[in-house]
Protein backbone atom coordinates (compact mmCIF):
# COMPACT_ATOMS: atom_id res chain seq x y z
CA UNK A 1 0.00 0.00 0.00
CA UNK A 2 1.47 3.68 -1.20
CA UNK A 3 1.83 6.34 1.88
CA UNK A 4 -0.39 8.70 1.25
CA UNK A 5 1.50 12.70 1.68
CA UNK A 6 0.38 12.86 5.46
CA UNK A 7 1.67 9.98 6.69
CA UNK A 8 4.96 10.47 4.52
CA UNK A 9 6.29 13.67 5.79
CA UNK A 10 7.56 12.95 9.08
CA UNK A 11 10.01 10.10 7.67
CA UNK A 12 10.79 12.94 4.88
CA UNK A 13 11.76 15.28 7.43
CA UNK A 14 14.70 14.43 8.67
CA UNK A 15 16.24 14.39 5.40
CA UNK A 16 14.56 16.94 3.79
CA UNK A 17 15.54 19.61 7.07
CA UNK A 18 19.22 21.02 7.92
CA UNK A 19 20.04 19.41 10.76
CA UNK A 20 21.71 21.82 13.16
CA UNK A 21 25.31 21.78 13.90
CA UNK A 22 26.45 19.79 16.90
CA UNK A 23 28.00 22.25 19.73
CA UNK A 24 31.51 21.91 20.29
CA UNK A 25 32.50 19.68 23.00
CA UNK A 26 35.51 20.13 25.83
CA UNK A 27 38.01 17.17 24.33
CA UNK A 28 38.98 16.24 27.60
CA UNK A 29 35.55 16.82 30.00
CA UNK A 30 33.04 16.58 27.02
CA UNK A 31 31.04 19.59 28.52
CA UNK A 32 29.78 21.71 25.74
CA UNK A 33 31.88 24.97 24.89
CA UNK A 34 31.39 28.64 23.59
CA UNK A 35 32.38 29.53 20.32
CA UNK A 36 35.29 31.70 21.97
CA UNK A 37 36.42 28.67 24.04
CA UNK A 38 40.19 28.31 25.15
CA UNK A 39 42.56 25.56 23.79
CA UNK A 40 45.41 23.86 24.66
CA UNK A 41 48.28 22.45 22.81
CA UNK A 42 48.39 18.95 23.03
CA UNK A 43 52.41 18.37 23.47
CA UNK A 44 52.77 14.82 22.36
CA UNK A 45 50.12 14.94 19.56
CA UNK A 46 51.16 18.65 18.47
CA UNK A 47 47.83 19.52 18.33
CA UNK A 48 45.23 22.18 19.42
CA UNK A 49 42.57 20.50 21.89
CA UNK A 50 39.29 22.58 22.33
CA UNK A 51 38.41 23.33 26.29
CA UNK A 52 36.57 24.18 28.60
CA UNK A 53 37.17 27.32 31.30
CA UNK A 54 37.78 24.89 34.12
CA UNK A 55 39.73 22.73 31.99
CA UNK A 56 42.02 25.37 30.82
CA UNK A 57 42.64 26.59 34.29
CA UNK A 58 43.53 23.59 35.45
CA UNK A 59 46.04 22.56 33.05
CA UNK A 60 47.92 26.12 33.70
CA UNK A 61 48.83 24.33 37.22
CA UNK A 62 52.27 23.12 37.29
CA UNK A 63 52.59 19.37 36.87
CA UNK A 64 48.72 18.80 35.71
CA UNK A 65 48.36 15.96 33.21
CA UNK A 66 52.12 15.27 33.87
CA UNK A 67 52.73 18.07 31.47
CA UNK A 68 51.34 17.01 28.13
CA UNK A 69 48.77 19.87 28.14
CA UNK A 70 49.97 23.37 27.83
CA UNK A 71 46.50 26.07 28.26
CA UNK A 72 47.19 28.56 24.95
CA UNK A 73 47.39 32.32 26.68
CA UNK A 74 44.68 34.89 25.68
CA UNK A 75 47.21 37.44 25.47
CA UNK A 76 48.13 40.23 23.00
CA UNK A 77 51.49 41.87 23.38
CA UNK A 78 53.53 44.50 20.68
CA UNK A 79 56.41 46.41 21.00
CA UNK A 80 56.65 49.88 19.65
CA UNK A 81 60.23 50.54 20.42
CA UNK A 82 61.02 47.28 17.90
CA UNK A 83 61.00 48.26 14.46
CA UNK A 84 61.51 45.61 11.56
CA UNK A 85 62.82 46.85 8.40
CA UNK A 86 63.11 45.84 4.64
CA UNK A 87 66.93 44.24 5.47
CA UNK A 88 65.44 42.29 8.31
CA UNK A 89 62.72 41.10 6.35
CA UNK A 90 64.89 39.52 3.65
CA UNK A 91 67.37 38.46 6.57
CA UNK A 92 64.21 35.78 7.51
CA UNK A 93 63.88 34.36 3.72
CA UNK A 94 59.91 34.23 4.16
CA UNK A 95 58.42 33.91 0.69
CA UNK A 96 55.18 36.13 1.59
CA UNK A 97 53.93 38.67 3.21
CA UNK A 98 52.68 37.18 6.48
CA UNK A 99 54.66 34.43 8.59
CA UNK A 100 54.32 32.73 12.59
CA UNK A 101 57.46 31.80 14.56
CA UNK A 102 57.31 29.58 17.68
CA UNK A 103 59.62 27.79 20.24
CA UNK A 104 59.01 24.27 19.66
CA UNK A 105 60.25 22.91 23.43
CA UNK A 106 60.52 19.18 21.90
CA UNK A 107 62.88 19.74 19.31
CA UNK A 108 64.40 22.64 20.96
CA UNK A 109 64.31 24.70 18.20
CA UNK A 110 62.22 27.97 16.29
CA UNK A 111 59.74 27.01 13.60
CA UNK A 112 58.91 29.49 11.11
CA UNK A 113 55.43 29.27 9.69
CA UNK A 114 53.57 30.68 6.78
CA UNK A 115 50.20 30.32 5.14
CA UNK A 116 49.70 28.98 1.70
CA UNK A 117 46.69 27.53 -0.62
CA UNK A 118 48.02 24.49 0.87
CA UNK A 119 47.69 25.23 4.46
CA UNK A 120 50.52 25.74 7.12
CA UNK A 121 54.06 25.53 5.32
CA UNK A 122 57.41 25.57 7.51
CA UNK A 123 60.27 28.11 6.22
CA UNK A 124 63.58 27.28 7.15
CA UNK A 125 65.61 28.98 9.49
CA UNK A 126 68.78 29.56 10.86
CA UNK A 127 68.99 29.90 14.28
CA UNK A 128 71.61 32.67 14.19
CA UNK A 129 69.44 34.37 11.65
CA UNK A 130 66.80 34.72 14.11
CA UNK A 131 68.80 35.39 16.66
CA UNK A 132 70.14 38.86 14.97
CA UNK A 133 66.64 39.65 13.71
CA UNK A 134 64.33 38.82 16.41
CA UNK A 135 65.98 37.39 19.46
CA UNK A 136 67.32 40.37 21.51
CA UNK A 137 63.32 41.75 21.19
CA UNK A 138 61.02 42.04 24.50
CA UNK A 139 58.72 40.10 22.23
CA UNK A 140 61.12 37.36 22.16
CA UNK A 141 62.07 36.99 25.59
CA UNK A 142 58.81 36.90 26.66
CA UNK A 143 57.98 34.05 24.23
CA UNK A 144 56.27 31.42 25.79
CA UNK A 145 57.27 27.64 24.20
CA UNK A 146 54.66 25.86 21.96
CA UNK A 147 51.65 28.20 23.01
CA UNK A 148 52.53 31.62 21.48
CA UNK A 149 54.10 32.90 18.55
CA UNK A 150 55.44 35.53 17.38
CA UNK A 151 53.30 36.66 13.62
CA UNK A 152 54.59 39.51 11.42
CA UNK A 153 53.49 40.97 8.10
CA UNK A 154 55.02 43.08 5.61
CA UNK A 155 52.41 45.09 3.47
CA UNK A 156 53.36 48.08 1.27
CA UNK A 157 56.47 48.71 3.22
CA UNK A 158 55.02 48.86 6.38
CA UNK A 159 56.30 45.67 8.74
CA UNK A 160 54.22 44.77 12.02
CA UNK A 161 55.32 42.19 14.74
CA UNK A 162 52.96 41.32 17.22
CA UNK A 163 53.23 38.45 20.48
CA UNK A 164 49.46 35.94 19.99
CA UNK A 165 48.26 33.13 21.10
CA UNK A 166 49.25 30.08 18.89
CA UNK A 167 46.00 29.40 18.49
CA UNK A 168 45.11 32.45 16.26
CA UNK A 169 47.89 31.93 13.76
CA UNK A 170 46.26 28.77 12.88
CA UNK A 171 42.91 29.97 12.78
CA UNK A 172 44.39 32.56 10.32
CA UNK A 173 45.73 29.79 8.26
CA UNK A 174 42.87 28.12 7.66
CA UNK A 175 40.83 31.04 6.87
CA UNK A 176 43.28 31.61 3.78
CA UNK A 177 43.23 28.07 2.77
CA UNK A 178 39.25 28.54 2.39
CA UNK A 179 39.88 32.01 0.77
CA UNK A 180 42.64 31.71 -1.55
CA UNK A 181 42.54 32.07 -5.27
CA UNK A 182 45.01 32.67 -7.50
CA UNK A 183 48.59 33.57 -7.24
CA UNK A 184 48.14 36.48 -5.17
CA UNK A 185 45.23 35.18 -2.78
CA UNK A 186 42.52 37.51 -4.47
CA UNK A 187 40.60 40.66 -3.20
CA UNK A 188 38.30 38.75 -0.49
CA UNK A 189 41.63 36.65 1.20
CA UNK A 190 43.35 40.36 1.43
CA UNK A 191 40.70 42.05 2.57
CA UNK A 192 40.20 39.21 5.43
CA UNK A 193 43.78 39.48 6.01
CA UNK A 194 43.20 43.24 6.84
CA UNK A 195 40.43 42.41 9.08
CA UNK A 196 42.66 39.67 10.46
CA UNK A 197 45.52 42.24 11.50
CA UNK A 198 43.31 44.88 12.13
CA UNK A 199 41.48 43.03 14.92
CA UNK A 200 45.00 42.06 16.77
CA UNK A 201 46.06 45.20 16.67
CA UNK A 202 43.16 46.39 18.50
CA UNK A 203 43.92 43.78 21.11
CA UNK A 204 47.62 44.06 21.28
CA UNK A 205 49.07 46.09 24.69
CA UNK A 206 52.73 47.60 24.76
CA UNK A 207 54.79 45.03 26.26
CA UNK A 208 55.81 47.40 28.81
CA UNK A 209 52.64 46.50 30.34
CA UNK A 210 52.50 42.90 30.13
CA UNK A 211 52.28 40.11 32.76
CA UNK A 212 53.06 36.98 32.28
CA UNK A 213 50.19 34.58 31.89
């Protein structure tokens, strides 16, 4: 016997209807989270982890999880009395415009990030390179290992360095993966990049003023 229209639709439904999303879960609690939730760097893994407030506090205590958590800070840091300039730029050998540079504590050792249409892609670099460039900066010594970085930009001869959570830089690279076109990136992936820079900007404090987190 065919179903007539009334007693079809239900089934239909639940194909038919977007389904909404499923909230984001605390990976190590399972508590749901905000969209601005914290993370943490998962040190074995190398991986961001998505937590929750009381998670994230309590892996900022020394020895919690025997260390293989480290909570990403929510801090913002620049330094006006560091300038950057053209020769320093070309000192680092970073293809584009925009690049991330962390301490990674397991191999002892500064990775240099950039984004590309194929997502995060390591530049090398000499330590003694950095070292002239960026490693007598406040920005530098304030560096915390595997959870902050230190992202710069060079755009029409102006050069920016700013001290962000890891966390950020990523979320930045993945937003130009999605956006890219071209050889340049296109008009929408710059103007996001704008937005991008523009919005840490607004969030960055002089390091004269910073704590540590």
């Amino acid at each position: 016997m065919t179903a007539s229209p009334a007693t079809r639709t239900p089934g239909l439904r639940r194909f038919l209807t977007e389904r909404p999303p499923r909230p984001e879960r605390c990976e190590l609690c399972a508590v749901p989270v905000e969209a601005d939730h914290r993370h943490l760097v998962d040190i074995e893994k190398r991986a961001l982890v998505c937590a929750c407030a009381a998670c994230a506090l309590l892996m900022q205590q020394p020895g919690a999880a025997a260390g293989r958590f480290r909570t990403v800070p929510a801090r913002y840091l620049t330094d006006p009395g560091h300038r950057l300039d053209e020769s320093a730029w070309e000192a680092l050998q970073i293809p584009v415009g925009v690049a991330f540079l962390f301490r990674n504590a397991a191999l002892d050792r500064l990775v240099a990030l950039y984004p590309s249409p194929a997502g995060a892609t390591e530049s090398e670099l000499e330590p003694a390179t950095w070292t002239a460039v960026l490693g007598g900066s406040r920005l530098a010594g304030l560096l915390e290992p595997d959870v902050e970085a230190l992202l710069l930009r060079r755009a029409e001869g102006r050069f920016e360095c700013h001290l962000v959570p890891i966390d950020i830089c990523y979320e930045l690279v993945g937003r130009m993966r999605l956006l890219w076109q071209g050889f340049d990136g296109g008009a929408e992936a710059r103007a996001a990049l704008d937005a991008f820079f523009a919005d840490v900007a607004r969030q960055a404090r002089p390091v004269d003023e910073a704590v540590r987190p």
